[in-house]
PDB file of N, CA and C in Angstrom:
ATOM      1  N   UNK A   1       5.549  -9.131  -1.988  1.00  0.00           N
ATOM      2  CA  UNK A   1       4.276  -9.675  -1.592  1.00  0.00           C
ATOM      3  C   UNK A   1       3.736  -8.871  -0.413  1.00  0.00           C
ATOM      4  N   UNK A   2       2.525  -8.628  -0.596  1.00  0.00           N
ATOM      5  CA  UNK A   2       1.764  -7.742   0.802  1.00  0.00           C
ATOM      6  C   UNK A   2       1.128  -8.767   1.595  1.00  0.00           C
ATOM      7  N   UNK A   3       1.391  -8.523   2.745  1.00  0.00           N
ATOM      8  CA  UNK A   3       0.962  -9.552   3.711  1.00  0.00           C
ATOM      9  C   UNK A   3      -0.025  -8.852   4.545  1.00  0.00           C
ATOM     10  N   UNK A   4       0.305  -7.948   5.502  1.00  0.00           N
ATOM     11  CA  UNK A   4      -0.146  -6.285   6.173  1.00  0.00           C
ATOM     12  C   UNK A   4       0.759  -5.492   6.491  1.00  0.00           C
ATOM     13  N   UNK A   5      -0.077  -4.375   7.305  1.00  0.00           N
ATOM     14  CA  UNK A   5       0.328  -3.732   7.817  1.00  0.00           C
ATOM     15  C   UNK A   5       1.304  -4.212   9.037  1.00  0.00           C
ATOM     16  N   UNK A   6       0.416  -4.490   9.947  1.00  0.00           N
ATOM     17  CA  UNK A   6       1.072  -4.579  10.716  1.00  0.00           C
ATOM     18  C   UNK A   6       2.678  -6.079  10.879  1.00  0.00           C
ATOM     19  N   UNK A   7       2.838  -6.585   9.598  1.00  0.00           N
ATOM     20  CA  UNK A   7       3.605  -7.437   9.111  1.00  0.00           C
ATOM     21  C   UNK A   7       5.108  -6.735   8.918  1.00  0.00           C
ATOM     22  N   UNK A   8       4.686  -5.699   7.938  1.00  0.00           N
ATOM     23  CA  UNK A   8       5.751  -4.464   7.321  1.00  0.00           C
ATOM     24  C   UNK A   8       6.245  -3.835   8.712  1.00  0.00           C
ATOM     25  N   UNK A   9       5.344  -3.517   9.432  1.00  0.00           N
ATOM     26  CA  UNK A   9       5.839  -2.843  10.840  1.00  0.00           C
ATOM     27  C   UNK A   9       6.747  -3.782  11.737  1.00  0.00           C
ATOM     28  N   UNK A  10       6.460  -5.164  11.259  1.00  0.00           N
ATOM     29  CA  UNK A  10       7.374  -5.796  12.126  1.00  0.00           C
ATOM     30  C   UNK A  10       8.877  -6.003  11.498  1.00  0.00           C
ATOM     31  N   UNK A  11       8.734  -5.749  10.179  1.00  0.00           N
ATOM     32  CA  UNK A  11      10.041  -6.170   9.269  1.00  0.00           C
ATOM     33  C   UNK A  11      10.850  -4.966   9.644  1.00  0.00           C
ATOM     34  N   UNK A  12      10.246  -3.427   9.730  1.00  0.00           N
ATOM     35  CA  UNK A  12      10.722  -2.450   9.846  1.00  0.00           C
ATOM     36  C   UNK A  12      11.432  -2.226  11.678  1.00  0.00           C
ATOM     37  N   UNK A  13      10.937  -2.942  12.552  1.00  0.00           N
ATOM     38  CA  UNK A  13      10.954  -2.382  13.913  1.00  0.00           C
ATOM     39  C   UNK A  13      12.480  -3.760  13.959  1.00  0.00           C
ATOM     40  N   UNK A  14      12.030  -4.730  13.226  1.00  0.00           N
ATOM     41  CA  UNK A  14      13.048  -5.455  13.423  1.00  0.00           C
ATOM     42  C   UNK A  14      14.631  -5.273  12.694  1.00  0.00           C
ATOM     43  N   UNK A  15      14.432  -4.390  11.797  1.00  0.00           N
ATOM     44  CA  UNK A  15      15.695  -3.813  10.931  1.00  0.00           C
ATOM     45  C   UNK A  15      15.868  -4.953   9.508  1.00  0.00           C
ATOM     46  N   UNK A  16      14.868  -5.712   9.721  1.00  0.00           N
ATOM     47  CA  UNK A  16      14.757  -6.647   8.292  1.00  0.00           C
ATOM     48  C   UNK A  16      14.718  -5.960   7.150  1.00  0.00           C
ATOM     49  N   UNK A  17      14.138  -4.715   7.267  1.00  0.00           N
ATOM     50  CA  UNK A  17      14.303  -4.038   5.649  1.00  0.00           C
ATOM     51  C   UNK A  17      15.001  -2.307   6.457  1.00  0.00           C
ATOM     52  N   UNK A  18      15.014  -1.702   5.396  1.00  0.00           N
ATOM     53  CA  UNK A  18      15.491  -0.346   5.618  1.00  0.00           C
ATOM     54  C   UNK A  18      14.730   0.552   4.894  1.00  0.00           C
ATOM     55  N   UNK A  19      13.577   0.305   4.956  1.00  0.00           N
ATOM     56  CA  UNK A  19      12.385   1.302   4.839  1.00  0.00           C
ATOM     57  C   UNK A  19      11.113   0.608   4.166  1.00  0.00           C
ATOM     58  N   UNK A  20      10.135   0.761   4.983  1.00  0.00           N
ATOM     59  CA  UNK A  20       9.027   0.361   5.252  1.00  0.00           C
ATOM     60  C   UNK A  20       7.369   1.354   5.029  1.00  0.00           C
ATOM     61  N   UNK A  21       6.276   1.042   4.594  1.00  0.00           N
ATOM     62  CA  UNK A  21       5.466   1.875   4.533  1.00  0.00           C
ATOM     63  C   UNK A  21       4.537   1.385   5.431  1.00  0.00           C
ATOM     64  N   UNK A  22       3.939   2.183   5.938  1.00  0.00           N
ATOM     65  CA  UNK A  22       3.428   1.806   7.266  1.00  0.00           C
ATOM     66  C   UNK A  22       2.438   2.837   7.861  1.00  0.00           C
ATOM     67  N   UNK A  23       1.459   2.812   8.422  1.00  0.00           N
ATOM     68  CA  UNK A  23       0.595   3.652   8.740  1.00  0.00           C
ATOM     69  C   UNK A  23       0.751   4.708  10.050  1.00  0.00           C
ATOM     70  N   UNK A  24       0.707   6.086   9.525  1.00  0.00           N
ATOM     71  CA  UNK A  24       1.372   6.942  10.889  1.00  0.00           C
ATOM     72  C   UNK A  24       1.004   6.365  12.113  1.00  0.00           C
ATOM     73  N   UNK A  25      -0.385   5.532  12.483  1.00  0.00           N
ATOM     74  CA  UNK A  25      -0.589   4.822  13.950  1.00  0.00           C
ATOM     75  C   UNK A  25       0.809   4.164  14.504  1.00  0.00           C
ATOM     76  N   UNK A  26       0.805   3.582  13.175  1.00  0.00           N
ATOM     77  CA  UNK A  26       1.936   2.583  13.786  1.00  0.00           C
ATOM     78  C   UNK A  26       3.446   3.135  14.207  1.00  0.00           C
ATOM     79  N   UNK A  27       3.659   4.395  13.077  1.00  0.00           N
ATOM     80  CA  UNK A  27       5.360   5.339  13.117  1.00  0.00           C
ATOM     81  C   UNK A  27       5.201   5.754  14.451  1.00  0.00           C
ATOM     82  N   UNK A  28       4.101   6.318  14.938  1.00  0.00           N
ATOM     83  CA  UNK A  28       4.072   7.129  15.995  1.00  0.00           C
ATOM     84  C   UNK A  28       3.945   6.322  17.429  1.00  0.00           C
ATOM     85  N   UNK A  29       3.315   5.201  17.317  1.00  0.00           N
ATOM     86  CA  UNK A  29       3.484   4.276  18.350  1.00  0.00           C
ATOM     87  C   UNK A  29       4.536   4.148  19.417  1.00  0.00           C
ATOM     88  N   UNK A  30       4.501   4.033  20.584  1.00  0.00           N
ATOM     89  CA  UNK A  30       5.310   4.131  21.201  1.00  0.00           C
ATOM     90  C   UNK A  30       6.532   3.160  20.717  1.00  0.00           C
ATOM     91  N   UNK A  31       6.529   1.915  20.738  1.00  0.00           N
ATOM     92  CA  UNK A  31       7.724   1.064  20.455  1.00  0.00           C
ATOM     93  C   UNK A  31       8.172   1.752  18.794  1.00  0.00           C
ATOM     94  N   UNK A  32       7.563   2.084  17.855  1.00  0.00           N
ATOM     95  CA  UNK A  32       7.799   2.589  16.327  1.00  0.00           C
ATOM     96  C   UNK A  32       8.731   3.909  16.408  1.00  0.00           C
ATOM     97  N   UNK A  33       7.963   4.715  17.346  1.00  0.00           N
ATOM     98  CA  UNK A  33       8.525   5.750  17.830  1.00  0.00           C
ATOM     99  C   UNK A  33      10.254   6.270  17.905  1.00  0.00           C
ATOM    100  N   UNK A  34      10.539   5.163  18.850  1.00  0.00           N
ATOM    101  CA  UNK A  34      12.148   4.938  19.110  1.00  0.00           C
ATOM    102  C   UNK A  34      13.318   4.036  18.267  1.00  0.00           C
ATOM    103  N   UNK A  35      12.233   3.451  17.148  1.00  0.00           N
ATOM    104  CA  UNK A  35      13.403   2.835  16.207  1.00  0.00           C
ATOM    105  C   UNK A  35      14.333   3.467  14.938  1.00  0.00           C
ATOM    106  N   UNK A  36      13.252   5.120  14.943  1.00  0.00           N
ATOM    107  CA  UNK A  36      13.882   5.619  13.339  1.00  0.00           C
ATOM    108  C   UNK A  36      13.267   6.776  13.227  1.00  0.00           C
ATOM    109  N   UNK A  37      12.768   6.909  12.054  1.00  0.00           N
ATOM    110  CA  UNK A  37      12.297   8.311  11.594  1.00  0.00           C
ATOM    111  C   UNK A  37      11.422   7.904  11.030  1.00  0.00           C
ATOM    112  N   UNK A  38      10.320   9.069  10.524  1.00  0.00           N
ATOM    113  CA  UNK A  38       9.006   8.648   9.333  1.00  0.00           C
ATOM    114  C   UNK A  38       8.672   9.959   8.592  1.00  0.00           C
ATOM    115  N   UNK A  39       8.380   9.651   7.795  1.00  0.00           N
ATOM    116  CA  UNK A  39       8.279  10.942   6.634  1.00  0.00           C
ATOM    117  C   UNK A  39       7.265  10.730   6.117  1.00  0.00           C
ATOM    118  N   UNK A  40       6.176  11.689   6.220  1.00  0.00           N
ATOM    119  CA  UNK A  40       4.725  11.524   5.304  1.00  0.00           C
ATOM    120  C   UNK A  40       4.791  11.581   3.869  1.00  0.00           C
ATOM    121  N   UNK A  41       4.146  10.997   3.257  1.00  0.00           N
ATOM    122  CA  UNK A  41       4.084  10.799   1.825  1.00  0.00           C
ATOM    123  C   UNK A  41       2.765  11.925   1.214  1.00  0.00           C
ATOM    124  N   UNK A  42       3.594  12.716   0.771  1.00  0.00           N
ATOM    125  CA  UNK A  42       2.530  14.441   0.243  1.00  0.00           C
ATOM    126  C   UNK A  42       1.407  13.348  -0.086  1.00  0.00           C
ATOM    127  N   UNK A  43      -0.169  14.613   0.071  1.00  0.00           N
ATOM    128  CA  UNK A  43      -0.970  13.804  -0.425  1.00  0.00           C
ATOM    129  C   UNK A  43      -1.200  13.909  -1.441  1.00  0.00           C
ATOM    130  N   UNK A  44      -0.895  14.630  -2.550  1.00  0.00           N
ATOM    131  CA  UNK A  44      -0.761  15.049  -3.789  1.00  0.00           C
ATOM    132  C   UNK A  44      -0.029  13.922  -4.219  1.00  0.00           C
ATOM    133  N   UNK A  45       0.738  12.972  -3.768  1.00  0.00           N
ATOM    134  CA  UNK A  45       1.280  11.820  -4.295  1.00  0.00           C
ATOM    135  C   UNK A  45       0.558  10.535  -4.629  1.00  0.00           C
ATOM    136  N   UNK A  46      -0.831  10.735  -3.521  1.00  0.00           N
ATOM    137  CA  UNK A  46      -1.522   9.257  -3.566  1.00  0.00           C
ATOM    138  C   UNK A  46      -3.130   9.548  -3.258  1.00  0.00           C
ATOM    139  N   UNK A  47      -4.065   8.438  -3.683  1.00  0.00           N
ATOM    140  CA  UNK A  47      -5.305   8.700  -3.940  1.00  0.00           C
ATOM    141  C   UNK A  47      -5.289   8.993  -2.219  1.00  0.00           C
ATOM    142  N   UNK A  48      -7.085   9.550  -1.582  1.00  0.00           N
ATOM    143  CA  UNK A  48      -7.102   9.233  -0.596  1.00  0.00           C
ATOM    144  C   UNK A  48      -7.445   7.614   0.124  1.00  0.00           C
ATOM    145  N   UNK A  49      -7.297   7.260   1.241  1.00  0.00           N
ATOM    146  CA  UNK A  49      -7.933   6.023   1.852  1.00  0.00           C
ATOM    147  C   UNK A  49      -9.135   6.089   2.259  1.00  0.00           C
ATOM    148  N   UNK A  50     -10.046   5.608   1.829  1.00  0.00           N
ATOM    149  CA  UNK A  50     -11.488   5.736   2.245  1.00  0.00           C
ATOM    150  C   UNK A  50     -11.581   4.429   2.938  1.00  0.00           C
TER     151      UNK A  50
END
């Protein structure tokens, strides 16, 4: 179920899941920053976000 963004970011910062999709604002964020790693998703993989 999608709830948000910033929902997923909390499941992820909290270690509730073990990988999360999430918007680079948020990976790069200072507190996001220090919990893990983030890997961009090619854009050749997905429409753009308008």
């Amino acid at each position: 179920m999608r709830k948000s963004i910033s929902q997923t970011a909390s499941y992820v910062y909290s270690g509730s899941v073990d990988v999360g999709i999430i918007t680079l604002s948020f990976a790069l964020s200072p507190t996001m920053k220090e919990k893990g790693k983030y890997w961009l998703i090619p854009q050749e993989r997905h429409r753009p976000i308008v």
